[in-house]
N, C-alpha and C. Protein backbone atom coordinates (compact mmCIF):
# COMPACT_ATOMS: atom_id res chain seq x y z
N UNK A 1 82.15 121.92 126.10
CA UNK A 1 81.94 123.35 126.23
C UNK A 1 83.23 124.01 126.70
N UNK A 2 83.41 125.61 126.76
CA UNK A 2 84.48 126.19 127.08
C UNK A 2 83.92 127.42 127.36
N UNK A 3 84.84 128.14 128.25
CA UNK A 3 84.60 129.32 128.61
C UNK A 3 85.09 130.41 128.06
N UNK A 4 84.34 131.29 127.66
CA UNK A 4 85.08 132.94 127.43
C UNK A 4 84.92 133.58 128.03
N UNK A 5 86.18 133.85 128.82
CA UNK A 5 86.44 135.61 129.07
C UNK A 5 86.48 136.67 128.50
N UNK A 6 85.25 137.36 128.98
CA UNK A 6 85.17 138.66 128.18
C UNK A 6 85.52 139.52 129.20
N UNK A 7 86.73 140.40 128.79
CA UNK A 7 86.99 141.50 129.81
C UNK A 7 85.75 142.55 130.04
N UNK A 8 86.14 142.61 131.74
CA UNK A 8 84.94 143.44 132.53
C UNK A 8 83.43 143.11 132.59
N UNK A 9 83.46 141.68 131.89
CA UNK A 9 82.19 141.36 131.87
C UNK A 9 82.11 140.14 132.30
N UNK A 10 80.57 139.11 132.67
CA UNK A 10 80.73 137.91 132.66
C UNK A 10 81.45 136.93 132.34
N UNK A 11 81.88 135.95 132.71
CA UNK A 11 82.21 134.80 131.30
C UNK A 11 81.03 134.29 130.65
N UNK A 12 81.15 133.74 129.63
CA UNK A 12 80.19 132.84 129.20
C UNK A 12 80.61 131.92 128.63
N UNK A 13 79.68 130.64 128.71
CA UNK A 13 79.89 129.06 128.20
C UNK A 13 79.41 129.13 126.54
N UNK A 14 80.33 128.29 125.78
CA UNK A 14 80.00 127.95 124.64
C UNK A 14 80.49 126.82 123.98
N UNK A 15 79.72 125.94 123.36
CA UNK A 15 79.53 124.77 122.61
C UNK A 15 80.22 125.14 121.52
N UNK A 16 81.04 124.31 120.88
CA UNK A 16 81.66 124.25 118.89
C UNK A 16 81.22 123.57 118.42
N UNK A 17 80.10 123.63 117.16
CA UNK A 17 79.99 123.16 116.54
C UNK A 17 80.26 123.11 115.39
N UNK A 18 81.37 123.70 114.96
CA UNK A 18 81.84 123.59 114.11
C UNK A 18 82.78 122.75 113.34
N UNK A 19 82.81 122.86 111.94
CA UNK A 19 83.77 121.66 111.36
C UNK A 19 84.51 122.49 110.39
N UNK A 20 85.97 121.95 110.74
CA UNK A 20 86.92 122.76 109.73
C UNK A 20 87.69 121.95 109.15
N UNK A 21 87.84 122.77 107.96
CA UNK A 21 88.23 122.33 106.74
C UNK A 21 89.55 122.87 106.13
N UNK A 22 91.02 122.33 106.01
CA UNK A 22 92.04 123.68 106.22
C UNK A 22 92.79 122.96 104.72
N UNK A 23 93.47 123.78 103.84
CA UNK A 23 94.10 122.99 102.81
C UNK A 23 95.66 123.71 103.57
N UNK A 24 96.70 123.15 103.40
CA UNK A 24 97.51 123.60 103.58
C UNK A 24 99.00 122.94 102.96
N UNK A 25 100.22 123.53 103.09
CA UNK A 25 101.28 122.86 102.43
C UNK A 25 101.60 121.92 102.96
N UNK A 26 101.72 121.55 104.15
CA UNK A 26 101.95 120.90 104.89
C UNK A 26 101.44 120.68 106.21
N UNK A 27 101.38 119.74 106.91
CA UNK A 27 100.44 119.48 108.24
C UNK A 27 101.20 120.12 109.66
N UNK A 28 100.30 120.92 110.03
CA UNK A 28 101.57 121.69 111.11
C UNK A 28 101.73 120.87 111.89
N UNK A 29 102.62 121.48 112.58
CA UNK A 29 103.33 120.39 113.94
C UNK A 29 102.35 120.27 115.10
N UNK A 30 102.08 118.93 115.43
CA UNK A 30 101.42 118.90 116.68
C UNK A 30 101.78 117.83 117.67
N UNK A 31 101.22 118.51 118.91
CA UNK A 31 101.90 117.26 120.10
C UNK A 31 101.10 115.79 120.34
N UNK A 32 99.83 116.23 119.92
CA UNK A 32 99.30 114.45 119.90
C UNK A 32 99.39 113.95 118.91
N UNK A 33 100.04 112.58 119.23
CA UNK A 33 100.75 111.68 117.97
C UNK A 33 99.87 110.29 118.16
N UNK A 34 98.51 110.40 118.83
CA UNK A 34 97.35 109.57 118.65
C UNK A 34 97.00 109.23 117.78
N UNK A 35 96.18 108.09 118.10
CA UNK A 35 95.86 107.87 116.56
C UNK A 35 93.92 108.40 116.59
N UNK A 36 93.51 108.61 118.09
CA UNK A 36 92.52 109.64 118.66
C UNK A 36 92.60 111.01 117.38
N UNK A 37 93.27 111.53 117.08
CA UNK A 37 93.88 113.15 116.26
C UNK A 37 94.34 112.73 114.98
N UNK A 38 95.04 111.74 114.43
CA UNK A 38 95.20 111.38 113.04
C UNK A 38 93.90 110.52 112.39
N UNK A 39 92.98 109.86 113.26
CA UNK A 39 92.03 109.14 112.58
C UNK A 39 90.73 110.44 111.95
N UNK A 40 90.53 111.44 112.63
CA UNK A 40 89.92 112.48 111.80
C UNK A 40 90.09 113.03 110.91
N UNK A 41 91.71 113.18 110.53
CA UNK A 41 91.87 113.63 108.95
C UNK A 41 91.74 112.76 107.86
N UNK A 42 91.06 113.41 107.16
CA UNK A 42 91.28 112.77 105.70
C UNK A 42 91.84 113.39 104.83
N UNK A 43 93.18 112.62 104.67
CA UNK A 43 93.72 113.52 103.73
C UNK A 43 94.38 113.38 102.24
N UNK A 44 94.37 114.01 101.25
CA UNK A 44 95.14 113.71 99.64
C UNK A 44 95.85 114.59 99.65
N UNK A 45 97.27 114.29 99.59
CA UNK A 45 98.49 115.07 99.07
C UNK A 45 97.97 115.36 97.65
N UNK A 46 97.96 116.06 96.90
CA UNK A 46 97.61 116.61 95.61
C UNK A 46 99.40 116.99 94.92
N UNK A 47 100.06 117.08 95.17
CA UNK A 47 101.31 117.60 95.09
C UNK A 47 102.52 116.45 94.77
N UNK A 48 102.13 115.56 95.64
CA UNK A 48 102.98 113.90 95.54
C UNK A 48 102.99 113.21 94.31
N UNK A 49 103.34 113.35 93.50
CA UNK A 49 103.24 112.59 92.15
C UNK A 49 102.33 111.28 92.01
N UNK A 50 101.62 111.28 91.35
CA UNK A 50 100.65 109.99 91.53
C UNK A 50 101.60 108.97 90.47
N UNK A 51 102.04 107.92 90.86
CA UNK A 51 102.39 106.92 90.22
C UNK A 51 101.85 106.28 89.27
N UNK A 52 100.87 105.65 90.31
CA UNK A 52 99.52 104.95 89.67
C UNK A 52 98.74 105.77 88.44
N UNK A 53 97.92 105.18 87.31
CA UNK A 53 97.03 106.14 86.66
C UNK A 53 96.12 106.53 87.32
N UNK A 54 95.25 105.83 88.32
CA UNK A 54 94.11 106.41 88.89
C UNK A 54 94.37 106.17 90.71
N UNK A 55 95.02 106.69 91.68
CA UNK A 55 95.29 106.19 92.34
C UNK A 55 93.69 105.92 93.10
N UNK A 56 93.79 104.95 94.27
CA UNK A 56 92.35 104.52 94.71
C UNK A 56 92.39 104.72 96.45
N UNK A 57 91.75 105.66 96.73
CA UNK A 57 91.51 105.58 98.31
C UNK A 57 90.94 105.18 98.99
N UNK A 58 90.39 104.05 100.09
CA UNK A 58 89.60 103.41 100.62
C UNK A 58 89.22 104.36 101.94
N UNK A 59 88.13 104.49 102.42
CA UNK A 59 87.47 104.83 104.05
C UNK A 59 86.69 104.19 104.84
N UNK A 60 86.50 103.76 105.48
CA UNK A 60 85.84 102.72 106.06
C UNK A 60 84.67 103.73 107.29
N UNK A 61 83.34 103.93 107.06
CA UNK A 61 83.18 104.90 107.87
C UNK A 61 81.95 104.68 108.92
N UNK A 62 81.92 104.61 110.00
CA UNK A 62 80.88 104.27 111.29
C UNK A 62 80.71 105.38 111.60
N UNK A 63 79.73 105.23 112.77
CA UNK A 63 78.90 106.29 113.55
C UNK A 63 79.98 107.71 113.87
N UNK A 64 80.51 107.26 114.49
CA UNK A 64 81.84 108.25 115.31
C UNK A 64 82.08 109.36 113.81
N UNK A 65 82.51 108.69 112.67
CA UNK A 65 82.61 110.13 111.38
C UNK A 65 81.60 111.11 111.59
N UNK A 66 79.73 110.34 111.37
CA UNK A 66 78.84 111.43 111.83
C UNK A 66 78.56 112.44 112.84
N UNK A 67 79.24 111.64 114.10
CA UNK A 67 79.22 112.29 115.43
C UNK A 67 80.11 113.08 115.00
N UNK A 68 81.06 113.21 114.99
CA UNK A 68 82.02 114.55 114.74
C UNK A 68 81.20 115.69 114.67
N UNK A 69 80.50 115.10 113.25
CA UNK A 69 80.00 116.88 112.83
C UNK A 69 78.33 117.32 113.25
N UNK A 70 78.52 117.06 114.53
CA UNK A 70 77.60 117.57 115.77
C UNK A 70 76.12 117.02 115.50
N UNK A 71 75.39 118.10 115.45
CA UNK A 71 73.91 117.71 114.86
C UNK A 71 73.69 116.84 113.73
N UNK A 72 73.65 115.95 113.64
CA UNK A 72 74.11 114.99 112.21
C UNK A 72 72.92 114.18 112.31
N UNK A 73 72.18 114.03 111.48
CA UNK A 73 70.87 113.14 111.46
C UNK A 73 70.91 111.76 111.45
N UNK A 74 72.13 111.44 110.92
CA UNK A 74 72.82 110.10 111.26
C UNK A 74 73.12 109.47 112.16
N UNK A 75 72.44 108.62 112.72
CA UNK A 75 72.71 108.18 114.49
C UNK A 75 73.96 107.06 114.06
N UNK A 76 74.19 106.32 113.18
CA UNK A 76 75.22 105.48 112.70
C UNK A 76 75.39 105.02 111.58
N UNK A 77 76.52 104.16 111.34
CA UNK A 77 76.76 103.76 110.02
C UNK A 77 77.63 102.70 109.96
N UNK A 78 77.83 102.26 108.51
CA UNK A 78 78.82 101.30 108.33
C UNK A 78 78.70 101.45 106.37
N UNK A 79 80.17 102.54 106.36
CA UNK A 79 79.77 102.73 104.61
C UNK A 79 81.41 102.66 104.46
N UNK A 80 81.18 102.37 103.10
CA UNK A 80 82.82 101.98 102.42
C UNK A 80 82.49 103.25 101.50
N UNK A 81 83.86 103.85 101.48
CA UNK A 81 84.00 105.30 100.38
C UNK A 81 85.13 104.85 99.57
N UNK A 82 85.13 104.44 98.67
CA UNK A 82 86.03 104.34 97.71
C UNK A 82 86.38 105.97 96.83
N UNK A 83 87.52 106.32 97.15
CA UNK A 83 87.68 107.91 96.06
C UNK A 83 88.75 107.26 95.26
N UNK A 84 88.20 107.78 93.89
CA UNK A 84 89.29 107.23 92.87
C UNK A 84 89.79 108.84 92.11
N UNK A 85 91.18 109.12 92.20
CA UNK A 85 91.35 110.04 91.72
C UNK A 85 92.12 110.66 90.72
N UNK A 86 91.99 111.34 89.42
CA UNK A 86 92.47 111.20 88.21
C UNK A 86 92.91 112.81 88.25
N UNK A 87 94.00 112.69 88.44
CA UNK A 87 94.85 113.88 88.21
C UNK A 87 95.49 114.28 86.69
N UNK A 88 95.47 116.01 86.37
CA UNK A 88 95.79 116.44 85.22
C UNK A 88 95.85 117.92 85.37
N UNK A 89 96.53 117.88 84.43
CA UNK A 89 97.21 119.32 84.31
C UNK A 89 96.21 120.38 85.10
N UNK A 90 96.11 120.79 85.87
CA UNK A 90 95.37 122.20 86.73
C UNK A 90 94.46 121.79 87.27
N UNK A 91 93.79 120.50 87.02
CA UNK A 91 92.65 120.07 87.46
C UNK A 91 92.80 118.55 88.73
N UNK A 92 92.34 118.08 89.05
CA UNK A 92 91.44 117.27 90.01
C UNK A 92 90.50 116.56 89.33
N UNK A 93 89.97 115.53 89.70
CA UNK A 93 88.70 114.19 90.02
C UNK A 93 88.43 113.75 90.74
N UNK A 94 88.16 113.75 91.25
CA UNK A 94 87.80 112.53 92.77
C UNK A 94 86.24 112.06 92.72
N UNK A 95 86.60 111.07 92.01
CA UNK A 95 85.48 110.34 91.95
C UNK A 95 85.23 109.30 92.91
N UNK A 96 84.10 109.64 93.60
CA UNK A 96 83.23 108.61 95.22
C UNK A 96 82.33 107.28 94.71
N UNK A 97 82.76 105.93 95.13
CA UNK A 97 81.54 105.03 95.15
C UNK A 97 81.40 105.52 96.73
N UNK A 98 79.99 104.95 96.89
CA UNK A 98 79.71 104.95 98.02
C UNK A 98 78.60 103.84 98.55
N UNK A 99 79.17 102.66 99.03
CA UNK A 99 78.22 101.77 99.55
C UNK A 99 78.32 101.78 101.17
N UNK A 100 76.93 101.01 101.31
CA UNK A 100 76.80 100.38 102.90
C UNK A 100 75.58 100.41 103.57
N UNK A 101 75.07 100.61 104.70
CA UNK A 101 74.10 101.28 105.73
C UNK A 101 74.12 102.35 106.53
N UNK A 102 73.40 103.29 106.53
CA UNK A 102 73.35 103.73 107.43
C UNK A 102 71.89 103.95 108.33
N UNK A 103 71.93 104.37 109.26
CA UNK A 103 70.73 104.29 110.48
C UNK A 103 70.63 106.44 111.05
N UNK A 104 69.10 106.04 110.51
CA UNK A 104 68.47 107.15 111.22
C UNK A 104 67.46 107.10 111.66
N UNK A 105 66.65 108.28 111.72
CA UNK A 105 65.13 107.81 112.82
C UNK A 105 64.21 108.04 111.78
N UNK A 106 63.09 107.08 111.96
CA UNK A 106 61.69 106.75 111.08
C UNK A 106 60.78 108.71 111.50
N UNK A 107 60.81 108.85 110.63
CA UNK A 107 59.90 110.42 110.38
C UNK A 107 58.56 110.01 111.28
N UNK A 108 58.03 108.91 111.12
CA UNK A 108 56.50 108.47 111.44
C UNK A 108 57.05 107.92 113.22
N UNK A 109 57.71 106.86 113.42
CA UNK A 109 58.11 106.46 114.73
C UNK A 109 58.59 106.94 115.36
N UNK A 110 59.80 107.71 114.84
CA UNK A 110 61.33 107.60 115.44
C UNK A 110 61.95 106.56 116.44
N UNK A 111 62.02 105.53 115.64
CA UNK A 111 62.43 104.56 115.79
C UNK A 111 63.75 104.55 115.06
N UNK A 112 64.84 103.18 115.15
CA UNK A 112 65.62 103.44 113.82
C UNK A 112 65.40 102.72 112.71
N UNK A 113 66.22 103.24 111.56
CA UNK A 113 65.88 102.87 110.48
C UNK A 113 67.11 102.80 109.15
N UNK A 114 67.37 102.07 109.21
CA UNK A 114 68.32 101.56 108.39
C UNK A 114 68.09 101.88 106.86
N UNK A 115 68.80 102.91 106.11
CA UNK A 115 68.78 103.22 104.74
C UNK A 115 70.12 102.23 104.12
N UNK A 116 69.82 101.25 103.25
CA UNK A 116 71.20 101.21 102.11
C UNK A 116 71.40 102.07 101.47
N UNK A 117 72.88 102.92 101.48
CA UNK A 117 73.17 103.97 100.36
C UNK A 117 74.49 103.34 98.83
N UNK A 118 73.75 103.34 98.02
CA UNK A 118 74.61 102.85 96.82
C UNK A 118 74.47 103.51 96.04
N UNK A 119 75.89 104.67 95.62
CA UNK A 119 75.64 106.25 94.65
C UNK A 119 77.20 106.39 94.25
N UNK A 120 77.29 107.04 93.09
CA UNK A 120 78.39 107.23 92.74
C UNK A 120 78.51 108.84 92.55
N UNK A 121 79.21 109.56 92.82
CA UNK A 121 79.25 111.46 92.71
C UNK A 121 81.05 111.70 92.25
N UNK A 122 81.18 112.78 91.42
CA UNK A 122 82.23 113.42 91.73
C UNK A 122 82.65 114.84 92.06
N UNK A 123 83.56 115.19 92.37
CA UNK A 123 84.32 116.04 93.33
C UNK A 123 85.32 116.50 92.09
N UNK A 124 85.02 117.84 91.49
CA UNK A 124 85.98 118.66 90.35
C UNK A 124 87.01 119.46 91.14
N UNK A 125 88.01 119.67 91.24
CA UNK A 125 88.94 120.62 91.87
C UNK A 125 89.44 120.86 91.20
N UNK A 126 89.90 122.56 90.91
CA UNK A 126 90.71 123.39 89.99
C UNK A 126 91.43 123.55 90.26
N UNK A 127 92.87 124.07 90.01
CA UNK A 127 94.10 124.28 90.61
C UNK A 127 94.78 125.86 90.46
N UNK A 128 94.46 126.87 91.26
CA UNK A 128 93.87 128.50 90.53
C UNK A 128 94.66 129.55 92.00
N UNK A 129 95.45 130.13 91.13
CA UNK A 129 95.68 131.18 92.54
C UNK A 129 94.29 131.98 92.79
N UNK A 130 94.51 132.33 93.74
CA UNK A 130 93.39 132.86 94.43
C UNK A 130 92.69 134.33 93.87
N UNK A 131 91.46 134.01 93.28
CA UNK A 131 91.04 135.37 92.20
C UNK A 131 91.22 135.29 91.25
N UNK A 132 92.29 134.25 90.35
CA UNK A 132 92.48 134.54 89.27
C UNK A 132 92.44 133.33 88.13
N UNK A 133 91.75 132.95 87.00
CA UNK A 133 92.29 131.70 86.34
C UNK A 133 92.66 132.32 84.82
N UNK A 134 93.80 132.84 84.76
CA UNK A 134 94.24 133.37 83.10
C UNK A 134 93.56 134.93 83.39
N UNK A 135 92.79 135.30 82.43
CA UNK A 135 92.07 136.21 82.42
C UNK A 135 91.08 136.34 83.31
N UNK A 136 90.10 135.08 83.59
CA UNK A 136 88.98 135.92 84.14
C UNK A 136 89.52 135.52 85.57
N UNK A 137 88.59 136.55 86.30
CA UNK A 137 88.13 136.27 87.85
C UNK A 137 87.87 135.41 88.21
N UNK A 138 88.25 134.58 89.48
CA UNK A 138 87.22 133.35 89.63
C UNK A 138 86.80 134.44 91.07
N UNK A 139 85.15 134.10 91.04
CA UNK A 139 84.34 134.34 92.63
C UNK A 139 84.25 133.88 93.50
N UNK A 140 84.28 132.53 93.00
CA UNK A 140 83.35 131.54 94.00
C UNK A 140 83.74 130.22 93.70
N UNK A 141 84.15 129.26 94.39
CA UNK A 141 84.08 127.89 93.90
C UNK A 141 82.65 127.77 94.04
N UNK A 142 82.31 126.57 92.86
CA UNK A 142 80.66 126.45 92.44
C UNK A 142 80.53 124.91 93.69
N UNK A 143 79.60 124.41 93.50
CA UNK A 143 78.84 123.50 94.05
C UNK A 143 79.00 122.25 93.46
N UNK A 144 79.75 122.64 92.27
CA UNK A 144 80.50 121.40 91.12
C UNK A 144 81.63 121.16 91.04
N UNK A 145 82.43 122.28 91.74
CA UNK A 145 83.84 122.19 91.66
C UNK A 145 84.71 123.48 92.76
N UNK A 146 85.20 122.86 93.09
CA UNK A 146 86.31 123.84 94.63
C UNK A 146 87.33 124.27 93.79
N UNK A 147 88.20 125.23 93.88
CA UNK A 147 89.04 125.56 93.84
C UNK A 147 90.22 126.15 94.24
N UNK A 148 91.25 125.65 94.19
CA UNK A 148 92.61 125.36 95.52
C UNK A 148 93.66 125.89 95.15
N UNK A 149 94.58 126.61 95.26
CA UNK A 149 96.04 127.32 95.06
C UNK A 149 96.44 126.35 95.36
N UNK A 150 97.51 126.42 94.14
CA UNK A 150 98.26 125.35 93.54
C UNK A 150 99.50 124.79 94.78
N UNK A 151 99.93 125.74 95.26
CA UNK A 151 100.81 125.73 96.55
C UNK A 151 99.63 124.99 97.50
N UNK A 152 98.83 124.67 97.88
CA UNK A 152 98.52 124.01 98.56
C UNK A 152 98.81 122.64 98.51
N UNK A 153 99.00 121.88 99.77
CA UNK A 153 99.50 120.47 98.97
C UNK A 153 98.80 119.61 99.80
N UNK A 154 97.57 119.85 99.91
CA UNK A 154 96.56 118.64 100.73
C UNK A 154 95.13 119.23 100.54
N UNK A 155 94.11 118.04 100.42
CA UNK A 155 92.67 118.65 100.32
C UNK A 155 91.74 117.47 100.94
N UNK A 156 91.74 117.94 102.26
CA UNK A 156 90.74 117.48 103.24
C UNK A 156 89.34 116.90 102.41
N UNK A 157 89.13 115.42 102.51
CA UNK A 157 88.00 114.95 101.76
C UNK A 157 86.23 115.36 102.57
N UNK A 158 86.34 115.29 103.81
CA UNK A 158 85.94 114.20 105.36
C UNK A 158 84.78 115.24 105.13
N UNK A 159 84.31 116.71 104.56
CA UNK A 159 83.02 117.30 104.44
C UNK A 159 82.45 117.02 103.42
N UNK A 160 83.29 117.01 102.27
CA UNK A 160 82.61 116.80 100.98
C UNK A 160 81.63 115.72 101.33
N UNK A 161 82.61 113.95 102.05
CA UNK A 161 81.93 112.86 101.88
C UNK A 161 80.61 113.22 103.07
N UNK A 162 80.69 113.67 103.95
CA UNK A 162 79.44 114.17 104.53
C UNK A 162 78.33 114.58 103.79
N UNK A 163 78.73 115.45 103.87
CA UNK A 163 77.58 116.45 102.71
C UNK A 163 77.01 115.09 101.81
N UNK A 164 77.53 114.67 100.89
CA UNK A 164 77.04 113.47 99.88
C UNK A 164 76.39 112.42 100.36
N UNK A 165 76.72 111.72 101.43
CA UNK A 165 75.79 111.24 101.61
C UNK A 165 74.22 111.61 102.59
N UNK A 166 74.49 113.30 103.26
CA UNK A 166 73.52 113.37 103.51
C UNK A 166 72.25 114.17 102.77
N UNK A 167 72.73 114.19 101.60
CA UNK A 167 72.35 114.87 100.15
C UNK A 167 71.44 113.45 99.70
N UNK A 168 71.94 112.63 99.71
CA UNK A 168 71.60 110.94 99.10
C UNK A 168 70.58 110.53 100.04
N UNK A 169 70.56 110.29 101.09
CA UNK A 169 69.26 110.29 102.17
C UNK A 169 67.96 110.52 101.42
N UNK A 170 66.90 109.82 101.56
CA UNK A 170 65.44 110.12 100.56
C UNK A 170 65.29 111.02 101.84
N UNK A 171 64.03 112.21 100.94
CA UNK A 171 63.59 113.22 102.02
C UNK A 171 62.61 112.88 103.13
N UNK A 172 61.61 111.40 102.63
CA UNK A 172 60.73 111.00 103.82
C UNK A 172 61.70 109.85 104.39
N UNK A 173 61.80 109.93 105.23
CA UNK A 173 62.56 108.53 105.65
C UNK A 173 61.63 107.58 106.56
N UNK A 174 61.30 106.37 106.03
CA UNK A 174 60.11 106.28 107.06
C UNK A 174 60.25 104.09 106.87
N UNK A 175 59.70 103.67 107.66
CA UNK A 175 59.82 101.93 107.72
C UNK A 175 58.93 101.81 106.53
N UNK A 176 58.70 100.29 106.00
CA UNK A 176 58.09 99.68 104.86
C UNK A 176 56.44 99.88 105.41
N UNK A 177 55.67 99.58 105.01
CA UNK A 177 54.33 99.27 105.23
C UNK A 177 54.13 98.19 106.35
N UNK A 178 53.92 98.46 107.39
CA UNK A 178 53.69 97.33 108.46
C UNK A 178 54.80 97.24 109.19
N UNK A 179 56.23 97.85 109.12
CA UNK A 179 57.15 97.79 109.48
C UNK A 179 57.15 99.06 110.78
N UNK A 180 56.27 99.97 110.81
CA UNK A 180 56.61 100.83 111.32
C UNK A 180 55.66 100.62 112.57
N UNK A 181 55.86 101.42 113.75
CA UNK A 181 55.84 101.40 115.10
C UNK A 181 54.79 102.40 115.49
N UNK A 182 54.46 103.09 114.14
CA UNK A 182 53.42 104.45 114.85
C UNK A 182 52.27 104.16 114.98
C-alpha cells in the first residue's frame, strides 16, 4: 500500500493493482540491476533482425507470474510457454504452445485442484502508426490482433500469456467424482 497526499485534506491509503504494459524504443534507465526487476519483463525486440526463420522463445512459469497480477484465480503453477515468432513485412505472429499444471480451488470444496493446460493460440500484431493503416483509420486493436508503431522496438508478452491461459481454464472447475471433499 501507499499513501496519498491530498492537499488540505486527509491522506489516504491505496493498494495497486494494476498491471502495465509499456511498448517502447528502448528500456529506460533504471537503478535496480536485480534480477528481482528484470525477471518480470517479458520481452521481444521486434526491431532486431531475426536471423533465425522462426525465432523460438522459451518461459518457464510458477506461481509468483500469477501473483503479480493481484487477484489471479491461480494459486500456482508450473507451465512451459513456448512463443514461436514469424516476422514479415508490417506484421507479427507469435504463436504460444502452452503446456503444464496449474492449481486452483475446487468450485464445490475449495480445496486445490490441479488443471493440465495443453493449447496452442496466436498473438497477430500489426505494425501501424497510430490512427492510420494506408487509407483507412485504424480504432481499435481487435481481440485478434494489437497494433504497435513501428518505432516501437519491444512488445511486452507477460499479459497476453495471462489472459490465455486464464481464458483456457474450464468454467466449472471442480475434482473427479469421489475426488472431491464437499
Amino acid at each position: 500500500t501507499m499513501t496519498v497526499n491530498r492537499k488540505f485534506m486527509t491522506p489516504v491509503k491505496l493498494a495497486n493493482f494494476a498491471t502495465l504494459i509499456f511498448t517502447t524504443n528502448q528500456l529506460p534507465p533504471v537503478s535496480d540491476k536485480t534480477m528481482g526487476f528484470y525477471r518480470r519483463l517479458m520481452i521481444i525486440d521486434v526491431n532486431k533482425p531475426i536471423e533465425s526463420p522462426n525465432p523460438l522463445f522459451e518461459y518457464n512459469l510458477d506461481g509468483s507470474f500469477f501473483a503479480e497480477f493481484g487477484n489471479s484465480i491461480i494459486l500456482d503453477a508450473s507451465l512451459r510457454v513456448l512463443a514461436e515468432v514469424e516476422k514479415s513485412s508490417g506484421r507479427m505472429e507469435v504463436n504460444f504452445l502452452v503446456n503444464g499444471i496449474v492449481v486452483t480451488e475446487c468450485d464445490r470444496c475449495l480445496e486445490k485442484l490441479e488443471i493440465p493446460m495443453d493449447f496452442r493460440t496466436t498473438l497477430s500484431v500489426k505494425f501501424a502508426r497510430t490512427g492510420e493503416i494506408g487509407e483507412q483509420i485504424v480504432d481499435d486493436s481487435s481481440e485478434d490482433m494489437v497494433i504497435i508503431d513501428p518505432s516501437e522496438g519491444e512488445l511486452d508478452l507477460k499479459q497476453y500469456i495471462y489472459d490465455y491461459v486464464c481464458i483456457n481454464l474450464p468454467l466449472q472447475r471442480v475434482h473427479s467424482e469421489g475426488e472431491c471433499n464437499a
